[in-house]
N, C-alpha and C. Protein backbone atom coordinates (compact mmCIF):
# COMPACT_ATOMS: atom_id res chain seq x y z
N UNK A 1 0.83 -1.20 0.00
CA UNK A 1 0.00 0.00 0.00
C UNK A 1 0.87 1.25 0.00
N UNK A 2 2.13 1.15 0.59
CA UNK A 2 2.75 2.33 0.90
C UNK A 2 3.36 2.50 -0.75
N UNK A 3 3.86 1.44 -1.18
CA UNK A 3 4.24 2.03 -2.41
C UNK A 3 3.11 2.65 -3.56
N UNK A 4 2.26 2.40 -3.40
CA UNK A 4 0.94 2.87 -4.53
C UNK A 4 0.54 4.16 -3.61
N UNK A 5 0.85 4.22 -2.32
CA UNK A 5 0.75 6.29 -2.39
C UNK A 5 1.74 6.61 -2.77
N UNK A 6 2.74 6.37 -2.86
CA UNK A 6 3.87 6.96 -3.25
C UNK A 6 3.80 7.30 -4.35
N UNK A 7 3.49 5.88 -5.56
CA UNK A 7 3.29 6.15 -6.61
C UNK A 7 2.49 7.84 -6.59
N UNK A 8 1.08 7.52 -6.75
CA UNK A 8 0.20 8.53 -6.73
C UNK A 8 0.26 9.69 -6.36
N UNK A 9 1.80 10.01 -5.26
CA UNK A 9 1.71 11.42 -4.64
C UNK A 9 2.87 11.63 -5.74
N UNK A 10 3.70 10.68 -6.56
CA UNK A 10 4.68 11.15 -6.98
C UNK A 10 4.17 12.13 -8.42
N UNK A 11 3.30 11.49 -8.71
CA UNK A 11 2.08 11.50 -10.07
C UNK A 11 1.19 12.77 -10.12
N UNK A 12 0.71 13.04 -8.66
CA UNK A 12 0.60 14.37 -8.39
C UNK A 12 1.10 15.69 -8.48
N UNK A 13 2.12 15.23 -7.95
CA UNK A 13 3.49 16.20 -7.98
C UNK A 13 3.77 16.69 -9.48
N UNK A 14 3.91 15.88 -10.44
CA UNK A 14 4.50 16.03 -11.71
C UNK A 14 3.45 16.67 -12.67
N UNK A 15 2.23 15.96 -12.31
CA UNK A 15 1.03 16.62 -12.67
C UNK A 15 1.03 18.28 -12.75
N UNK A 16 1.25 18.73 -10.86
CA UNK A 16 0.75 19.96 -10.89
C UNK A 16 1.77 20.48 -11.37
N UNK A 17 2.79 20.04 -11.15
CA UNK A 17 4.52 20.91 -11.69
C UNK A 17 4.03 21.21 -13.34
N UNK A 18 3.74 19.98 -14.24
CA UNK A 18 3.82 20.23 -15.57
C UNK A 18 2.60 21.01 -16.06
N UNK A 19 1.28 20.91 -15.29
CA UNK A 19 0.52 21.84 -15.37
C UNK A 19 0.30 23.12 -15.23
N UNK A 20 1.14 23.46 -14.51
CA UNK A 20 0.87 25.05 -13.93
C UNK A 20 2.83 25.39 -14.17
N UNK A 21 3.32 25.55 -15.24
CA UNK A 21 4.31 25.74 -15.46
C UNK A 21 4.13 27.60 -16.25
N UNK A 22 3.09 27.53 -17.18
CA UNK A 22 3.22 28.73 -17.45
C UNK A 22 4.31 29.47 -18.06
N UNK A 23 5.24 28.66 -18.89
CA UNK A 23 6.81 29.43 -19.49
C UNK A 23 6.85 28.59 -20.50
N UNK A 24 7.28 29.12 -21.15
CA UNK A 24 8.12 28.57 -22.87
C UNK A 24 9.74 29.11 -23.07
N UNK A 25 10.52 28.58 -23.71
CA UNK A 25 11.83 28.05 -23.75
C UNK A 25 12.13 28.76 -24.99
N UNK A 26 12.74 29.28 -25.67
CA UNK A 26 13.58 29.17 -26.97
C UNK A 26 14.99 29.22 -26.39
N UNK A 27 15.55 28.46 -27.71
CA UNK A 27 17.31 28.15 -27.74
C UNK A 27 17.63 29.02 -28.98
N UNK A 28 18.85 29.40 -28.40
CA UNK A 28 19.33 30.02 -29.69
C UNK A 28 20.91 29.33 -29.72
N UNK A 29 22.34 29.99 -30.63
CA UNK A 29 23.40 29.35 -30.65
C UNK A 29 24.32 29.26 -29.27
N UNK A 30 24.99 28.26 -29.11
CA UNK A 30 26.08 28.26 -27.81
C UNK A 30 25.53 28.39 -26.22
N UNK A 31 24.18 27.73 -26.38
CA UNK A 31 24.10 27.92 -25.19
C UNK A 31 22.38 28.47 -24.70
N UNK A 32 22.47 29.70 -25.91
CA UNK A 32 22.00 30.82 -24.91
C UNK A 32 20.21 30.23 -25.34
N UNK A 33 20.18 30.21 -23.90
CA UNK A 33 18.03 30.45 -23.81
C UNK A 33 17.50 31.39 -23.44
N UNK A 34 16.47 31.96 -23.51
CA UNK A 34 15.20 32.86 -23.08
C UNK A 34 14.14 32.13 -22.55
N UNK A 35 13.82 32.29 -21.75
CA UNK A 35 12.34 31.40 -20.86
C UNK A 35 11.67 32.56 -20.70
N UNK A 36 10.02 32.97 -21.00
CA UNK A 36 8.87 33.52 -20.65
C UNK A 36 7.82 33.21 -20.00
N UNK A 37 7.64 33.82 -18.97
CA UNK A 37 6.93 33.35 -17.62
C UNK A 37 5.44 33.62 -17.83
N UNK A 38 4.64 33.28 -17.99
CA UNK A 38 3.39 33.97 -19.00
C UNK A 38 2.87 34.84 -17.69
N UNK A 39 2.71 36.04 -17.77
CA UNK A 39 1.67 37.10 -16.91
C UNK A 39 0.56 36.47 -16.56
N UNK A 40 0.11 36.96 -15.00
CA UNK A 40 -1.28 36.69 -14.38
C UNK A 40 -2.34 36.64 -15.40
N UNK A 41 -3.36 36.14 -15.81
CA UNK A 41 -4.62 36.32 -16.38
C UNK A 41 -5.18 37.83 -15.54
N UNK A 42 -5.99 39.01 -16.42
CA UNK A 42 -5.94 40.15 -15.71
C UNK A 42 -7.41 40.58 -15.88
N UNK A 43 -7.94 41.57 -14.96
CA UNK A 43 -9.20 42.28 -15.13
C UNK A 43 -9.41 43.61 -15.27
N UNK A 44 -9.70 44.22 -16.09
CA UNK A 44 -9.78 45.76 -16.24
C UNK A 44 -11.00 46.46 -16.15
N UNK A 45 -11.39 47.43 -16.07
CA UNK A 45 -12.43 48.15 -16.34
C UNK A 45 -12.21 49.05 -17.28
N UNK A 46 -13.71 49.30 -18.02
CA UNK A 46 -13.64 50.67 -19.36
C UNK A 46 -12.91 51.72 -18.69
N UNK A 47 -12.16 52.54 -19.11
CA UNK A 47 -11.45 53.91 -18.66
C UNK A 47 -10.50 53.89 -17.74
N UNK A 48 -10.03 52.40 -17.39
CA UNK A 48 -9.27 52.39 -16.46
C UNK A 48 -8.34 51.81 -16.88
N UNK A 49 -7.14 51.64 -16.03
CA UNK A 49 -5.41 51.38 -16.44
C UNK A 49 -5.15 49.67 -15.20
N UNK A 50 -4.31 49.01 -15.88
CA UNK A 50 -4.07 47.85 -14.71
C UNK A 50 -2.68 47.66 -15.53
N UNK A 51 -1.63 46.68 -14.11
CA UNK A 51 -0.39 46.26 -14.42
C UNK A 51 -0.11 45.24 -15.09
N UNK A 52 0.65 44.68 -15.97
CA UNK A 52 0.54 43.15 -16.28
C UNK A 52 2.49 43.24 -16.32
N UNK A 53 2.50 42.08 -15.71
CA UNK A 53 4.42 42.03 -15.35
C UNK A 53 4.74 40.42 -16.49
N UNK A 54 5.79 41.49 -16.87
CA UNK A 54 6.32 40.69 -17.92
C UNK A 54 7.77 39.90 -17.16
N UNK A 55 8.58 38.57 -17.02
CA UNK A 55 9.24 38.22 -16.40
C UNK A 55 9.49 37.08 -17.61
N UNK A 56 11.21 37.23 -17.22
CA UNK A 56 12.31 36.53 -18.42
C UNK A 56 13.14 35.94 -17.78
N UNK A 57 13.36 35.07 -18.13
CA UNK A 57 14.79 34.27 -17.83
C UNK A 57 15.82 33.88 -18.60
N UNK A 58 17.44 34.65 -18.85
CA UNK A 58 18.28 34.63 -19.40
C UNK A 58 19.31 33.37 -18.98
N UNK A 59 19.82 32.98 -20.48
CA UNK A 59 21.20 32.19 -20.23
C UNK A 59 22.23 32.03 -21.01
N UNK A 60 22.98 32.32 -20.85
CA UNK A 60 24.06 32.66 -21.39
C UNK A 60 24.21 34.13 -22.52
N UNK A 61 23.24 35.09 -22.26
CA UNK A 61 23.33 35.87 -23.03
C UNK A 61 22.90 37.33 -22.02
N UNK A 62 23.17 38.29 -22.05
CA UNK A 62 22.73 39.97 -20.98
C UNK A 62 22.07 40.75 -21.72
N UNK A 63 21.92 40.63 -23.25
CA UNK A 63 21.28 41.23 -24.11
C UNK A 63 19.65 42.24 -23.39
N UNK A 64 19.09 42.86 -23.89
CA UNK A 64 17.58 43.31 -23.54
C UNK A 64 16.95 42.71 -24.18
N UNK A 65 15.97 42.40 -23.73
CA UNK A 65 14.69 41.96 -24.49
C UNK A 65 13.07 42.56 -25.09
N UNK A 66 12.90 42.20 -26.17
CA UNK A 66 11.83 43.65 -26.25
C UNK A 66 10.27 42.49 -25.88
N UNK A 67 9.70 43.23 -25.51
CA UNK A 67 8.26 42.74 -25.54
C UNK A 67 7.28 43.19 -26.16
N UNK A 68 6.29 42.48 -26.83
CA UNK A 68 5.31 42.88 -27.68
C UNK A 68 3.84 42.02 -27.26
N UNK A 69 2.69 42.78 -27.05
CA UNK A 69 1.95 42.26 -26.56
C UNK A 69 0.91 41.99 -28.06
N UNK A 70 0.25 41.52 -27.95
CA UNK A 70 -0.76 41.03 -29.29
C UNK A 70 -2.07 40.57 -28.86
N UNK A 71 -2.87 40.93 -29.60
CA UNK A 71 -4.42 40.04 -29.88
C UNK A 71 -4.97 40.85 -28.42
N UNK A 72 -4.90 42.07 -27.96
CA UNK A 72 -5.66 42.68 -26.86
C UNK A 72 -6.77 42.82 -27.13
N UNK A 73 -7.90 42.81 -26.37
CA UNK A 73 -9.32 43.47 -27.02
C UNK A 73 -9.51 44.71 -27.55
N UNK A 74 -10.45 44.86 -28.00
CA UNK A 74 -10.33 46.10 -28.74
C UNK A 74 -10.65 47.46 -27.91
N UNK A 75 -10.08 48.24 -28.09
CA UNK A 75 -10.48 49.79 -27.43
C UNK A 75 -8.91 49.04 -25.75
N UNK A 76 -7.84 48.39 -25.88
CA UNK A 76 -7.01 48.16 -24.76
C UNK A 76 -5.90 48.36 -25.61
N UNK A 77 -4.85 48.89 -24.99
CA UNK A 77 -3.80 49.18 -25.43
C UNK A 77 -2.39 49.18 -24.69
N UNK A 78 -1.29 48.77 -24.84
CA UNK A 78 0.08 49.18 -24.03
C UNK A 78 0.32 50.54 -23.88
N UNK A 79 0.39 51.27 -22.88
CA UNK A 79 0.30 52.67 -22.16
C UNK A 79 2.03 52.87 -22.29
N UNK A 80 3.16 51.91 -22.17
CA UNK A 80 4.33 52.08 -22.14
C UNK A 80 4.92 52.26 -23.27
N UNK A 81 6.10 53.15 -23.85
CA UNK A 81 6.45 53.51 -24.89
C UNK A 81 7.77 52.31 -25.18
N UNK A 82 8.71 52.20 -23.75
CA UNK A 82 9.54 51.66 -24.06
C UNK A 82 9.41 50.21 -23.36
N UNK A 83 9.31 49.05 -24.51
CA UNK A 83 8.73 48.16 -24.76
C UNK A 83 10.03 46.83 -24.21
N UNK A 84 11.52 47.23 -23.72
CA UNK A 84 12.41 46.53 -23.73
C UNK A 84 12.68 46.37 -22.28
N UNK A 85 12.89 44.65 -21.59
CA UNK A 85 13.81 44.96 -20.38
C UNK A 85 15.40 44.61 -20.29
N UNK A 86 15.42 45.62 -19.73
CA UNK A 86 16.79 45.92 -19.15
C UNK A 86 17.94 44.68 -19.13
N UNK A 87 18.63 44.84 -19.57
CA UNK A 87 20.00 43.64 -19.41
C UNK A 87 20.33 43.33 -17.79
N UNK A 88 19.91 44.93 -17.51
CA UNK A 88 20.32 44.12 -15.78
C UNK A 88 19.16 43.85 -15.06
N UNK A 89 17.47 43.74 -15.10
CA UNK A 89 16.63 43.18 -15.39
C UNK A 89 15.72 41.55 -15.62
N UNK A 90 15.07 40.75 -14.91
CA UNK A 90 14.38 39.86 -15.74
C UNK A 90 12.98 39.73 -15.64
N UNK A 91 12.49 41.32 -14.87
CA UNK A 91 11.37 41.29 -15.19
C UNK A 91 11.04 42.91 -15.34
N UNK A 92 9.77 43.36 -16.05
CA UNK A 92 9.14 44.24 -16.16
C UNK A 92 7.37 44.61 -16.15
N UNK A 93 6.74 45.68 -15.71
CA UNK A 93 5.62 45.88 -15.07
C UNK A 93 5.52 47.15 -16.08
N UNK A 94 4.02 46.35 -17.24
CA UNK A 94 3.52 47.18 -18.19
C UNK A 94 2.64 47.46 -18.08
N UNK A 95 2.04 49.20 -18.65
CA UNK A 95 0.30 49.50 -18.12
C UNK A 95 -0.38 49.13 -19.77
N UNK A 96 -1.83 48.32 -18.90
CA UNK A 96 -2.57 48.20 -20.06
C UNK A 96 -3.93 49.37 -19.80
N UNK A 97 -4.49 50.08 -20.81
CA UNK A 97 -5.34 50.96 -20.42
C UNK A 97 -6.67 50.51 -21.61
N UNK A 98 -7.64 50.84 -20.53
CA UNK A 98 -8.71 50.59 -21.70
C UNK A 98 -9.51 51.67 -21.68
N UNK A 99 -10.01 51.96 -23.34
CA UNK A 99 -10.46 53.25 -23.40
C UNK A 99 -11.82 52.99 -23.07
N UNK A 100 -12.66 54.39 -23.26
CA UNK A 100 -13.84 54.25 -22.12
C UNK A 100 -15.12 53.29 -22.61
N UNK A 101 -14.80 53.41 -24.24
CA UNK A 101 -15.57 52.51 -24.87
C UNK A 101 -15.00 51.52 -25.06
N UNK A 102 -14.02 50.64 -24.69
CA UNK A 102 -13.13 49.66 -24.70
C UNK A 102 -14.41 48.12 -24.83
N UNK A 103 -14.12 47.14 -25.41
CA UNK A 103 -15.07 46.40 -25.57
C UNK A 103 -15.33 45.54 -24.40
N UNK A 104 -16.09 45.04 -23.96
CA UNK A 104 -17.25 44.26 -22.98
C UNK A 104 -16.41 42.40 -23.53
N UNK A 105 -15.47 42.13 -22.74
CA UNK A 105 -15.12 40.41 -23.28
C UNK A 105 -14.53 40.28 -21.67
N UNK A 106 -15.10 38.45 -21.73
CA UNK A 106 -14.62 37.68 -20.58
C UNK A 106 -13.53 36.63 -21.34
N UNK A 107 -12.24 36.67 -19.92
CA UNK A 107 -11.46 35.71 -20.63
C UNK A 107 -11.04 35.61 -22.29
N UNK A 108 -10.26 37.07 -22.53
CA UNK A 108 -9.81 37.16 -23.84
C UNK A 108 -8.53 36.77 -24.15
N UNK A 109 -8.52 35.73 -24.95
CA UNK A 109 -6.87 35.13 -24.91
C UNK A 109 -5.75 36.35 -25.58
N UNK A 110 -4.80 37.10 -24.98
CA UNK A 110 -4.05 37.77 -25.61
C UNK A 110 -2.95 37.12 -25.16
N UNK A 111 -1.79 37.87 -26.04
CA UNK A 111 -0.72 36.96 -26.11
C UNK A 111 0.65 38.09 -25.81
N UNK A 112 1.66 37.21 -25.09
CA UNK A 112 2.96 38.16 -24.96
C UNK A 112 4.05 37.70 -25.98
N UNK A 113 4.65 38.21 -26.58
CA UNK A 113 6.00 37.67 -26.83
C UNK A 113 7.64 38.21 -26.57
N UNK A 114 8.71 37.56 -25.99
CA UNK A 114 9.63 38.26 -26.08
C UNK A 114 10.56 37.47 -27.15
N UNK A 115 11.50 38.69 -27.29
CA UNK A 115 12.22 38.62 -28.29
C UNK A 115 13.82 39.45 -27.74
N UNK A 116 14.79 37.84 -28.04
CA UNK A 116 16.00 38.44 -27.39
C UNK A 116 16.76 38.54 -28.86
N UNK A 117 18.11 38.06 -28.60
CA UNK A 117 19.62 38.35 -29.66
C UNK A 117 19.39 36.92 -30.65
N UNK A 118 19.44 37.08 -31.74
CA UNK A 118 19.58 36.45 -32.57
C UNK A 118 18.32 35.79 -33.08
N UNK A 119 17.08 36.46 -32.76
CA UNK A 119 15.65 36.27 -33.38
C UNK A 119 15.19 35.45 -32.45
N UNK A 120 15.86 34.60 -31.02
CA UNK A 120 15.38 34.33 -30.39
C UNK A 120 13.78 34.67 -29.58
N UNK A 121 13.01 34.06 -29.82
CA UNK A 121 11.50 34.31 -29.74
C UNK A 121 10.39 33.59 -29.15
N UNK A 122 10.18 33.47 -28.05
CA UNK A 122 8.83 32.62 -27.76
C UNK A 122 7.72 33.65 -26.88
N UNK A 123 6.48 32.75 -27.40
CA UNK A 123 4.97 33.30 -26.83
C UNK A 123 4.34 32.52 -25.80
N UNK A 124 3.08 33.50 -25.12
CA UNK A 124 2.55 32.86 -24.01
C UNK A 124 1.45 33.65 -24.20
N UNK A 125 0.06 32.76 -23.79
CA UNK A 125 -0.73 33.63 -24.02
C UNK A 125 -1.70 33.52 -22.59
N UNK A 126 -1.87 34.96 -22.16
CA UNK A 126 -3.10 34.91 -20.90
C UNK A 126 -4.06 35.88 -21.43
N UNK A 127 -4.99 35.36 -20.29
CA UNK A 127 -6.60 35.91 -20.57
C UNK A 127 -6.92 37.50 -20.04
N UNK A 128 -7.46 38.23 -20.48
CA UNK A 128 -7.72 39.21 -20.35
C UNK A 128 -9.44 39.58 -20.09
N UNK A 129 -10.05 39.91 -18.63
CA UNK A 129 -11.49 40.23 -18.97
C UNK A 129 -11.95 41.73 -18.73
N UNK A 130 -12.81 42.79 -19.67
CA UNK A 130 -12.80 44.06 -19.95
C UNK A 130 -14.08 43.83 -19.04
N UNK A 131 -14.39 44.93 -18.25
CA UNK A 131 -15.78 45.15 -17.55
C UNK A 131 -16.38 46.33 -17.76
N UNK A 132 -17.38 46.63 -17.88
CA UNK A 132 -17.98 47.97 -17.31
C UNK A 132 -17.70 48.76 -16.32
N UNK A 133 -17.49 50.08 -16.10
CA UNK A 133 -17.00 50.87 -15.78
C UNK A 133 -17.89 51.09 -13.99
């Protein structure tokens, strides 16, 4: 008996680890990776502004990384001009703002991507829900 919990707690374990991982990997030459931590799923209201934190993991490379957000609902937008984090950096905290007519959606899949040295590139996508004001 003791070995079949074991089993089962081990099974658990790997379960929630591989489930709730939330990051994607690219390789690029000699080494170097980029890992993207996908941002909280977030809630906004029409006319109002909220944070969404972007977080990277470097290896073998100090380069910046730019971020580009995609597929937002409509009338939401990136409030930040400068779109890159920092080499000394592996995470950053971007404003999303929605305008006052910003559209009415639950759970909108938008997507992040970063992009390091040598076209190195991977995406993650979280949900976004717009409310009434």
């Amino acid at each position: 008996m003791k070995s079949v919990l074991t089993t089962c707690a081990a099974l658990a374990v790997l379960t929630f680890s591989v489930g709730c991982s939330g990051s994607t990997s690219v390789q690029g030459s000699g080494g170097k990776k980029l890992t993207l931590t996908k941002p909280l799923d977030t809630s906004i209201k029409q006319g109002d502004t909220v944070n969404v934190k972007a977080s990277i993991t470097r290896e073998k490379f100090t380069e910046p990384v730019t971020i580009k957000f995609d597929n937002l609902p409509k009338g939401v937008e990136v409030g930040d001009s400068d779109m890159k984090i920092p080499s000394s950096e592996n995470s950053k905290t971007f404003t999303l703002k929605a305008s006052p007519d910003a559209a009415l959606v639950e759970n909108h899949e938008a997507s992040i991507t970063a992009e390091g040295p040598e076209s190195m590139k991977t995406t993650e996508k979280f949900k976004i829900t717009v409310k009434a004001k």
